[in-house]
N, C-alpha and C. Protein backbone atom coordinates (compact mmCIF):
# COMPACT_ATOMS: atom_id res chain seq x y z
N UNK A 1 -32.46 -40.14 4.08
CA UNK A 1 -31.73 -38.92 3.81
C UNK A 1 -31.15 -38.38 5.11
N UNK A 2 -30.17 -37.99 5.18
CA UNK A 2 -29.09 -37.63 6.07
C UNK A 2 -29.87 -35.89 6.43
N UNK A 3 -30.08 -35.86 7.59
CA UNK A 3 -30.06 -34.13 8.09
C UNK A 3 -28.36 -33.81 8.34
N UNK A 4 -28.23 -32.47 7.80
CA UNK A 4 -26.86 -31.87 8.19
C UNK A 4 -27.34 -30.71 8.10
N UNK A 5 -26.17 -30.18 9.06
CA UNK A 5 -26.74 -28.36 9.74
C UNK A 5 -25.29 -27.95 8.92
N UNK A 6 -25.93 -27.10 8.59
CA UNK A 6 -25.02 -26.12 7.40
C UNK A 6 -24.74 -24.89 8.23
N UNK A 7 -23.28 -24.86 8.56
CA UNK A 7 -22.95 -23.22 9.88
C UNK A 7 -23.14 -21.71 9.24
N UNK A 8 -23.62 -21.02 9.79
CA UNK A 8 -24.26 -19.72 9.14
C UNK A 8 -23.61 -19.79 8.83
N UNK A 9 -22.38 -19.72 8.01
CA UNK A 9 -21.61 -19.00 6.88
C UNK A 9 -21.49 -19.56 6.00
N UNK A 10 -22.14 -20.47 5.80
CA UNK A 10 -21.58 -21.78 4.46
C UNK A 10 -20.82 -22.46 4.67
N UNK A 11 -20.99 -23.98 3.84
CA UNK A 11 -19.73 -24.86 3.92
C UNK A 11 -18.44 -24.49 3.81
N UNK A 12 -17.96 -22.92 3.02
CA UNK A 12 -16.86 -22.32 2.80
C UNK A 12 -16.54 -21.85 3.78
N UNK A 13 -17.02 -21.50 4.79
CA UNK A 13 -16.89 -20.91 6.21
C UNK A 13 -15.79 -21.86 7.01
N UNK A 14 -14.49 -21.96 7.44
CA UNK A 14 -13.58 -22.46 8.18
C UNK A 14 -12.65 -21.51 9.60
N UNK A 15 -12.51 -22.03 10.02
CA UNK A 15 -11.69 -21.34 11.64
C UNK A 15 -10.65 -20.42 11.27
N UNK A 16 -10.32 -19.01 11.59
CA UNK A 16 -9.29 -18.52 11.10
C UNK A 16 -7.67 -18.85 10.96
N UNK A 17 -7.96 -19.65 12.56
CA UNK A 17 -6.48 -20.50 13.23
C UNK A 17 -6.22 -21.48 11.87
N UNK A 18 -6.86 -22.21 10.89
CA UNK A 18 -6.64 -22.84 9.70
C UNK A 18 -5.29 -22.65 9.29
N UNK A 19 -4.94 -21.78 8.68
CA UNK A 19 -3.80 -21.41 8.00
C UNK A 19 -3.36 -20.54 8.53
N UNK A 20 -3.42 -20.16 10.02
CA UNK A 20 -2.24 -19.22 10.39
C UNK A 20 -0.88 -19.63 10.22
N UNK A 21 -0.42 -20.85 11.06
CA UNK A 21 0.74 -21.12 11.46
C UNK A 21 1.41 -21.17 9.71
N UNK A 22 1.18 -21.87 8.80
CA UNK A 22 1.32 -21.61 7.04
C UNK A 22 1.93 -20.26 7.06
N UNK A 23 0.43 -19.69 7.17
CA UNK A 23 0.53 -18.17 6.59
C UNK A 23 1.71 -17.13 7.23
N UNK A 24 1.68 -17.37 8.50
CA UNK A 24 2.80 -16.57 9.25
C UNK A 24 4.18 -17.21 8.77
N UNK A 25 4.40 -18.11 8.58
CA UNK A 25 5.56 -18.76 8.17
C UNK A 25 5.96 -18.53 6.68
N UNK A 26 4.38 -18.20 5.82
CA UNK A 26 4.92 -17.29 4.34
C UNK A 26 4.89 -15.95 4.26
N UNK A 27 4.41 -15.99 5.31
CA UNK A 27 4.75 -13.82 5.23
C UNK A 27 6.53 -14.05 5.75
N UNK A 28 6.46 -14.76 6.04
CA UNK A 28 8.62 -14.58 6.68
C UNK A 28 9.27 -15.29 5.34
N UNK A 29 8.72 -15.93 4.53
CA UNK A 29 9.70 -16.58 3.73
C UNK A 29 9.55 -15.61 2.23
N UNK A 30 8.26 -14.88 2.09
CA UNK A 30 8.20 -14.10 1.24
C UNK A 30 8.94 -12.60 1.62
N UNK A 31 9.28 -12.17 2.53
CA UNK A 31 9.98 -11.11 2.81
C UNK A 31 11.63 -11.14 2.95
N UNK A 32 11.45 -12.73 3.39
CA UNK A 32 13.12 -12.83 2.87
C UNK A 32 13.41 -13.20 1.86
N UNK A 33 12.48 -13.46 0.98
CA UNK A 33 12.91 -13.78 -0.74
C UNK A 33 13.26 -12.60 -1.00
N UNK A 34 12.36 -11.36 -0.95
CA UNK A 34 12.40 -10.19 -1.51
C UNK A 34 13.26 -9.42 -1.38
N UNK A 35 13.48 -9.56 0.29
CA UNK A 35 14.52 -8.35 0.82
C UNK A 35 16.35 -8.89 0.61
N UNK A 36 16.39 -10.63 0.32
CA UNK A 36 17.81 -11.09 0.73
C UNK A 36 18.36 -10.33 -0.49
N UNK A 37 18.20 -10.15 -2.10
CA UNK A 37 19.05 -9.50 -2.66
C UNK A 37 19.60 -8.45 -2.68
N UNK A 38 18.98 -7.91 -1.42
CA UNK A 38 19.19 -6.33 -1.42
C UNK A 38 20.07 -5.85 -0.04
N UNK A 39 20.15 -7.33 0.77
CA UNK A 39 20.56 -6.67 1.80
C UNK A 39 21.79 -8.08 2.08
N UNK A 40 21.50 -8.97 1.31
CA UNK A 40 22.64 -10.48 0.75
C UNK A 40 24.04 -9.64 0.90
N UNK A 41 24.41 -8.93 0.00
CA UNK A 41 25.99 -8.53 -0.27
C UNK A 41 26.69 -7.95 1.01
N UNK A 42 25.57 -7.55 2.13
CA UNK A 42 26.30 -7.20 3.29
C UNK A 42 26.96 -8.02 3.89
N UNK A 43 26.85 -9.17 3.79
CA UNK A 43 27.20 -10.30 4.76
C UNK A 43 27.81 -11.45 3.45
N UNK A 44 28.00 -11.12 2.59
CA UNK A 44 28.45 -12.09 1.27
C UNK A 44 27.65 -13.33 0.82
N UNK A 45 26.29 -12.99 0.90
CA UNK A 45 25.12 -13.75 0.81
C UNK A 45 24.31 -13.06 -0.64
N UNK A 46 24.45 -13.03 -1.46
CA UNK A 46 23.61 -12.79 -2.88
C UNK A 46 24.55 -13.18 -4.17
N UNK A 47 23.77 -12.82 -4.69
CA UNK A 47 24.44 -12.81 -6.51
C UNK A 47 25.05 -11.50 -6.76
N UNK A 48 25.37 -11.81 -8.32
CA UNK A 48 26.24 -10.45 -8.62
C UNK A 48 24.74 -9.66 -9.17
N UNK A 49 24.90 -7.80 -9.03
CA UNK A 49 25.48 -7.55 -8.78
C UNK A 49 25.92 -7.56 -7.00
N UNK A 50 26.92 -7.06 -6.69
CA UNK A 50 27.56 -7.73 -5.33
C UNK A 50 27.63 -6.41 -4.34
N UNK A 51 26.65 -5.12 -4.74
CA UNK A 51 25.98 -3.87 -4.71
C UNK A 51 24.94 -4.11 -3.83
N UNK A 52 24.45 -3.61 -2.12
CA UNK A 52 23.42 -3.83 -1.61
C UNK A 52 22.44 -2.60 -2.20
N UNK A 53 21.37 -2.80 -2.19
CA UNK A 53 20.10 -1.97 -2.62
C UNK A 53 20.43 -1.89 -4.05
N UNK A 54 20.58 -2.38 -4.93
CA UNK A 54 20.94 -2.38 -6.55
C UNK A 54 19.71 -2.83 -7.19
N UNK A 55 18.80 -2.17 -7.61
CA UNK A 55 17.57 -2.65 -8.69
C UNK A 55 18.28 -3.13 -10.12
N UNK A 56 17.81 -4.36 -10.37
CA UNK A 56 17.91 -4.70 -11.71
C UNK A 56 16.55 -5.75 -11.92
N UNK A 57 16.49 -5.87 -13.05
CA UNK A 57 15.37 -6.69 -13.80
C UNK A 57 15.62 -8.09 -13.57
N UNK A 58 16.13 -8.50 -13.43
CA UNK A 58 16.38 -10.11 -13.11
C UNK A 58 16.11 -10.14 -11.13
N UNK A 59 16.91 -9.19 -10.51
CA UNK A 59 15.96 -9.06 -9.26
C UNK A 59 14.48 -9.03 -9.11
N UNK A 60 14.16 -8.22 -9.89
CA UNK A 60 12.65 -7.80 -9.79
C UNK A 60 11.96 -9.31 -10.30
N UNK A 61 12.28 -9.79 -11.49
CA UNK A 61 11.45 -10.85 -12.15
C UNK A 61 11.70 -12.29 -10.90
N UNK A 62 12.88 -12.24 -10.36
CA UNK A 62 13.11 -13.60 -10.02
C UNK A 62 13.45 -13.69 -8.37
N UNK A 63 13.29 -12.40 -8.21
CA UNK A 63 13.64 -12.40 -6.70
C UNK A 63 12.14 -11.97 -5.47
N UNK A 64 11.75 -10.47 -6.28
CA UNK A 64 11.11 -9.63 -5.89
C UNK A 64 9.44 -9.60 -5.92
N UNK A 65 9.42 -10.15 -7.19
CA UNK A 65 7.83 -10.77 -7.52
C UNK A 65 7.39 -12.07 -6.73
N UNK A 66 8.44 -13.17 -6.82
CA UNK A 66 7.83 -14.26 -6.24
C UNK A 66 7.80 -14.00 -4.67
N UNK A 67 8.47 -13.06 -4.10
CA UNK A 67 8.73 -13.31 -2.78
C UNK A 67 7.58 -12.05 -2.07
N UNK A 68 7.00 -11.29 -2.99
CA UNK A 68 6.00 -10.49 -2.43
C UNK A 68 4.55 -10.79 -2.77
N UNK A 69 4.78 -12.07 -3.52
CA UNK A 69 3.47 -12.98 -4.17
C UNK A 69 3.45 -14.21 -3.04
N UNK A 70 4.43 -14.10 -2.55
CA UNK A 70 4.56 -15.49 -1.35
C UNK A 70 4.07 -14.65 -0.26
N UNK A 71 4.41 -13.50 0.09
CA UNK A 71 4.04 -12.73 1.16
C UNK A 71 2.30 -12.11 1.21
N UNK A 72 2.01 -12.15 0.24
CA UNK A 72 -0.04 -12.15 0.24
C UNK A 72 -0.33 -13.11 0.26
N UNK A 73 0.11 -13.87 -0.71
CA UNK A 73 -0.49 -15.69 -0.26
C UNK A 73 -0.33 -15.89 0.77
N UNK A 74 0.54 -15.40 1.90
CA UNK A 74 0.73 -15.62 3.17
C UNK A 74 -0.23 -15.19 4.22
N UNK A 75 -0.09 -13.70 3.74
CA UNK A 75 -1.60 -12.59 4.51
C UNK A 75 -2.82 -13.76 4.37
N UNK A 76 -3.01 -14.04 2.84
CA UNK A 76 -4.67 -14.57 2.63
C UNK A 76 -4.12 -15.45 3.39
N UNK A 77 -3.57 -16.58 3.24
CA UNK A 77 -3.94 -17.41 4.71
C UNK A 77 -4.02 -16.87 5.60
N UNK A 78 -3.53 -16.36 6.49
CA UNK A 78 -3.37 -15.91 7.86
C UNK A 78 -4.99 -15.20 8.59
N UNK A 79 -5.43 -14.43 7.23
CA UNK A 79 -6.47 -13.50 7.68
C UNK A 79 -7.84 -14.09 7.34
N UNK A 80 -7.72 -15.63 6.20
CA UNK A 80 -9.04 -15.67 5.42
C UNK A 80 -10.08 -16.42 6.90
N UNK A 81 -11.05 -16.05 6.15
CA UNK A 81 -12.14 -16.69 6.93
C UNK A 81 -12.99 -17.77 6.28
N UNK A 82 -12.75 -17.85 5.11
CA UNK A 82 -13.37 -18.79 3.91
C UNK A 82 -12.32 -19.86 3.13
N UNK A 83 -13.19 -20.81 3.17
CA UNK A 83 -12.02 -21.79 1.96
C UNK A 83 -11.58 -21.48 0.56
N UNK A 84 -12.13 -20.55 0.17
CA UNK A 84 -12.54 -19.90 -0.83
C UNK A 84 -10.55 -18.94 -1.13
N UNK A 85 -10.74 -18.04 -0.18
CA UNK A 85 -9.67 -16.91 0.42
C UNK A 85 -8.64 -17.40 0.31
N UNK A 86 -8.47 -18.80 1.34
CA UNK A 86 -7.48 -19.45 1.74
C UNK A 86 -6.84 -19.88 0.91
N UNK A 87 -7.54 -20.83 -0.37
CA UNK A 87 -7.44 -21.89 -1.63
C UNK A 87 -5.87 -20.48 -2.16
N UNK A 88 -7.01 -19.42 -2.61
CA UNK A 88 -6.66 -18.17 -3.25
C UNK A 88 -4.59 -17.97 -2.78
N UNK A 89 -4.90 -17.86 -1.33
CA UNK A 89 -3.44 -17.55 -1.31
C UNK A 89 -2.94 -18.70 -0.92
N UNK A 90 -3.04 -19.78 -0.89
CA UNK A 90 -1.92 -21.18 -1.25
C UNK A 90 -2.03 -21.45 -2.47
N UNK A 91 -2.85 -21.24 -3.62
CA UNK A 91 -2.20 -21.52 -4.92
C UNK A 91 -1.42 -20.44 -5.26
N UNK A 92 -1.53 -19.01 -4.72
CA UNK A 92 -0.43 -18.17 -5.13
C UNK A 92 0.68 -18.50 -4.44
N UNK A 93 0.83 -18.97 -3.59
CA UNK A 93 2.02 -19.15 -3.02
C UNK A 93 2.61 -20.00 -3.19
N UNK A 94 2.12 -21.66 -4.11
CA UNK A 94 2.70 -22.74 -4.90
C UNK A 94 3.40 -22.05 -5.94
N UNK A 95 2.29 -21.38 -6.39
CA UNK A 95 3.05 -20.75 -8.17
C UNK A 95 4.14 -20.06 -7.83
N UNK A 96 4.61 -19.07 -6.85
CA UNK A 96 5.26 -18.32 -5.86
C UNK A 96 6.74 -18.79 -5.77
N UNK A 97 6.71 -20.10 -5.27
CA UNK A 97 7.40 -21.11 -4.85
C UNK A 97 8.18 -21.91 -6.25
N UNK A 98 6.97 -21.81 -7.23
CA UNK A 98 7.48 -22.72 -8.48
C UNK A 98 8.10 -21.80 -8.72
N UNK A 99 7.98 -20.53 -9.04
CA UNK A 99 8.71 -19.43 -10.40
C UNK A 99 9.75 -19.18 -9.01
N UNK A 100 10.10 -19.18 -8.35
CA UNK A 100 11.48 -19.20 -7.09
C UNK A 100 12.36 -20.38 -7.49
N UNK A 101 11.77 -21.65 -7.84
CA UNK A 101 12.66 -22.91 -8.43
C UNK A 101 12.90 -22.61 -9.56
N UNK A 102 11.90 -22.53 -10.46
CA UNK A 102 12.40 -22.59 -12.12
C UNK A 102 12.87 -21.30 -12.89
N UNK A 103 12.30 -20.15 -12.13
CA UNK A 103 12.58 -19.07 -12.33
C UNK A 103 14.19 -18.38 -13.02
N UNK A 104 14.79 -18.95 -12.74
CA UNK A 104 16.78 -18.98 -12.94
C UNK A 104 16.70 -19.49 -14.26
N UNK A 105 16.11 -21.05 -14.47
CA UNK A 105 16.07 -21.35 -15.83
C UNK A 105 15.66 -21.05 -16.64
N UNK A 106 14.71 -20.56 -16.79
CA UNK A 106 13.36 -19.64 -17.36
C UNK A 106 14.11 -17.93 -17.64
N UNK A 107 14.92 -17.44 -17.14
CA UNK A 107 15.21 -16.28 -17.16
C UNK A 107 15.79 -16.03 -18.29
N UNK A 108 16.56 -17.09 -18.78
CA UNK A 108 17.40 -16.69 -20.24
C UNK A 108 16.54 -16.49 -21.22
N UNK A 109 15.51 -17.58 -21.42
CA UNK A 109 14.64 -18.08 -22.74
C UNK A 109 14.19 -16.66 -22.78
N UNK A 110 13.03 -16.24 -21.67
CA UNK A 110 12.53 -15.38 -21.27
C UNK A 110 12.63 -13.80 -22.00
N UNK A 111 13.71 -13.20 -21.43
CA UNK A 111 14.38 -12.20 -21.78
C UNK A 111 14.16 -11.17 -20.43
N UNK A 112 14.61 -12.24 -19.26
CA UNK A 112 13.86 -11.43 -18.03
C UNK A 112 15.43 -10.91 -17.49
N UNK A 113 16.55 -11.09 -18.00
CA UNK A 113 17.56 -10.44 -17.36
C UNK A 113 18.60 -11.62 -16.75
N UNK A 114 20.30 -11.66 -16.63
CA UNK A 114 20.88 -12.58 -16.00
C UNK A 114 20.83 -12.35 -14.40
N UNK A 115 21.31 -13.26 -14.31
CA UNK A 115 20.84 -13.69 -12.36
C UNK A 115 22.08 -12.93 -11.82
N UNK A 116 23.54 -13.72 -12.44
CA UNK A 116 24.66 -13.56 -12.29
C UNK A 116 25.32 -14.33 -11.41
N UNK A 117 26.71 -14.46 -11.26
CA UNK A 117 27.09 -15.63 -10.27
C UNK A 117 27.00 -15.14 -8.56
N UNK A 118 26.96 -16.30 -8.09
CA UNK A 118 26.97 -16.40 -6.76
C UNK A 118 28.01 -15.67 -6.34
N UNK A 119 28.26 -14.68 -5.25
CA UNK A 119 29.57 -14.37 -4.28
C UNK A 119 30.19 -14.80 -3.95
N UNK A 120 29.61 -16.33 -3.44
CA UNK A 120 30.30 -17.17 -2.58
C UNK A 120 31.37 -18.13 -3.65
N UNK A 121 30.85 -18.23 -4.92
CA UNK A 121 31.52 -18.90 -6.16
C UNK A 121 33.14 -18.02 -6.32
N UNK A 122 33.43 -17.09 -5.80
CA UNK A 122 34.17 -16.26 -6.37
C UNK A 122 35.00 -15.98 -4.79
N UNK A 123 34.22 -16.11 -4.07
CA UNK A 123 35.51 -16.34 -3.13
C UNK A 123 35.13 -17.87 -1.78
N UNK A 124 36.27 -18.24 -1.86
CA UNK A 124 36.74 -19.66 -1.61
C UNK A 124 36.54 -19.78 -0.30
N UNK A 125 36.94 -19.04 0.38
CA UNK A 125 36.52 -18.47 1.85
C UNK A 125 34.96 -18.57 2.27
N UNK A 126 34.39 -18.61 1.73
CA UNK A 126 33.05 -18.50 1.77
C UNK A 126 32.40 -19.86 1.75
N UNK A 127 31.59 -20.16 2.71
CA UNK A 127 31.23 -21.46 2.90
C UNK A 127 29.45 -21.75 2.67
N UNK A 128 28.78 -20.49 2.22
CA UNK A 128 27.39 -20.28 2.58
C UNK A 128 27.07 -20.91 1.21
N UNK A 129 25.83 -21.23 1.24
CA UNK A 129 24.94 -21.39 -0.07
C UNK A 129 24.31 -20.53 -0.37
N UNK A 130 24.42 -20.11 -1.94
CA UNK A 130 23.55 -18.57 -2.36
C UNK A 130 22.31 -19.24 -3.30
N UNK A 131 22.27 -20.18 -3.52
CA UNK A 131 21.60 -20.71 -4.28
C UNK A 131 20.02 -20.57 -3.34
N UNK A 132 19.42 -19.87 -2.74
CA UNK A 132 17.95 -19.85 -1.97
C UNK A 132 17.00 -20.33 -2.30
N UNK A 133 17.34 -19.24 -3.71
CA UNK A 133 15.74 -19.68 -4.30
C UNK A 133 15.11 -20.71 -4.76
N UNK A 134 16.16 -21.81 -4.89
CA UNK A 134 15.16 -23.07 -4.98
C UNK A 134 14.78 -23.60 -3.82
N UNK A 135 15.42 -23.25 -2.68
CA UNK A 135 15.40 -23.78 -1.21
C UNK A 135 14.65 -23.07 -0.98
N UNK A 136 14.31 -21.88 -1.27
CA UNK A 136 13.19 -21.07 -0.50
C UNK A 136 11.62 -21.56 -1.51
N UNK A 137 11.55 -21.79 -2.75
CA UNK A 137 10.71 -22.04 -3.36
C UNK A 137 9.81 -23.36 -2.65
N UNK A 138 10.66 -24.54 -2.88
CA UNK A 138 10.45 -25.51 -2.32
C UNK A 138 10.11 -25.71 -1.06
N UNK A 139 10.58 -23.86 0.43
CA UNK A 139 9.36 -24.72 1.76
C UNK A 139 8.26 -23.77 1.23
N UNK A 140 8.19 -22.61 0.10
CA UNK A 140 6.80 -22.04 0.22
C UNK A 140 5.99 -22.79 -0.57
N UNK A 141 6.03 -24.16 -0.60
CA UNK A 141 5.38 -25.19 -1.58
C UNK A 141 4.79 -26.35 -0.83
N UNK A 142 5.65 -26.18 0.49
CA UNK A 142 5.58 -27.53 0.93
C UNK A 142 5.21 -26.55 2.75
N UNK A 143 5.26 -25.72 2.69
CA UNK A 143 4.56 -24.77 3.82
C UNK A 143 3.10 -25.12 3.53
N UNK A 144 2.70 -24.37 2.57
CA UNK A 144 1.66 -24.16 1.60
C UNK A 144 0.80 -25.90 2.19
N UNK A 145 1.14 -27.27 1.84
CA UNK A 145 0.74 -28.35 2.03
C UNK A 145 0.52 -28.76 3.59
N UNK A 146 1.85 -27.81 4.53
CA UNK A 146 1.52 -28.33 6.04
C UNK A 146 0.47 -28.55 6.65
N UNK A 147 -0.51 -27.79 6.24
CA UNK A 147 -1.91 -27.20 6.99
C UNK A 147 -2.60 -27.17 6.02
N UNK A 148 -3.02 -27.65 5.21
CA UNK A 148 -3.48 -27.36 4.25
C UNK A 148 -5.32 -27.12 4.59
N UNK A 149 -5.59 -25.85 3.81
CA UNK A 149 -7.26 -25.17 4.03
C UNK A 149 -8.16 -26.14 3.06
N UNK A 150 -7.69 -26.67 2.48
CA UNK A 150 -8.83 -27.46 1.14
C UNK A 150 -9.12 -28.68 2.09
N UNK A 151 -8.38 -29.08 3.20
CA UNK A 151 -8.95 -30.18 3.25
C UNK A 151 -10.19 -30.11 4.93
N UNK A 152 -11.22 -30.54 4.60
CA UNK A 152 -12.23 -30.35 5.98
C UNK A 152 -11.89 -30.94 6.57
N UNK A 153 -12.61 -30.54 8.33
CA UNK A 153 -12.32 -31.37 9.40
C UNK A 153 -12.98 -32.53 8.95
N UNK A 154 -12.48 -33.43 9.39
CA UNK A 154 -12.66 -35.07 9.66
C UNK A 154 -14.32 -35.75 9.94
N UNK A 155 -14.70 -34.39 10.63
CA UNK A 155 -16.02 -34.76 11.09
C UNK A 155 -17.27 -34.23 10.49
N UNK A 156 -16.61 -33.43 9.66
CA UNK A 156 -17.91 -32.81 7.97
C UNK A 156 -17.85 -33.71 6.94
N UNK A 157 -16.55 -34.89 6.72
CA UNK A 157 -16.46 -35.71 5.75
C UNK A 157 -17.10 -37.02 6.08
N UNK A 158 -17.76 -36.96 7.60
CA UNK A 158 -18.30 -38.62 7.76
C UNK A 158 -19.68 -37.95 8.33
């Protein structure tokens, strides 16, 4: 039988540095999910409406939720001290990430409100991509995997 020393805090017990670099990188991608529709039309970067600071329900469901659900999943990484914590805010911040991709498609069935067209669709001049949220979904998914907290050091698994 194998002796192993178990660290006062439990096997759940991991280094805080774990998921910082993650976590700091989803507190920035969840605050620019949230904040770009509102502050997009200054610079010809959002959807319609084409109104900066404009609340509507399709913001809130598809812009505003995932990107302040990416931004705690971000905190819990950054701050957890447990694998436990950590797990907690990278699966919120996958799901985060998913409803940021599928979220647009999902909105009609739904009854969560239209998105509306891109700015940049409507004038020709415009060279930017408004389409984010699947681009933003997809690094808080694959942020989320960089560092990942579920998996132990190397030297608790042998």
């Amino acid at each position: 039988m194998r002796d192993e020393h178990v660290p006062a805090g439990g096997r759940l017990q991991m280094p805080r540095s774990r998921g910082a670099a993650s976590g700091f990188l989803l507190i920035l991608l969840g605050i620019w999910g949230a904040l770009i529709p509102f502050v997009g039309p200054l610079f010809n970067f959002a959807f319609s409406p084409d109104r900066e600071w404009v609340w509507t329900a399709a913001r809130g469901w598809l812009e505003v939720l995932p990107g302040v659900a990416t931004a705690v999943g971000g905190f819990l990484l950054l701050s957890s001290r447990n694998r436990f914590t950590a797990m907690l805010g990278a699966w919120l911040t996958v799901f985060a990430g998913a409803w940021f991709v599928v979220g647009r498609a999902l909105a009609g069935p739904l009854g969560l409100g239209d998105v509306g067209t891109p700015i940049a669709a409507t004038d020709p001049r415009n060279f930017r991509s408004t389409d984010t949220r699947s681009c933003l979904g997809r690094c808080c998914m694959s942020s989320t995997t960089a560092t990942p907290p579920s998996l132990r050091r190397l030297r608790t698994l042998t």
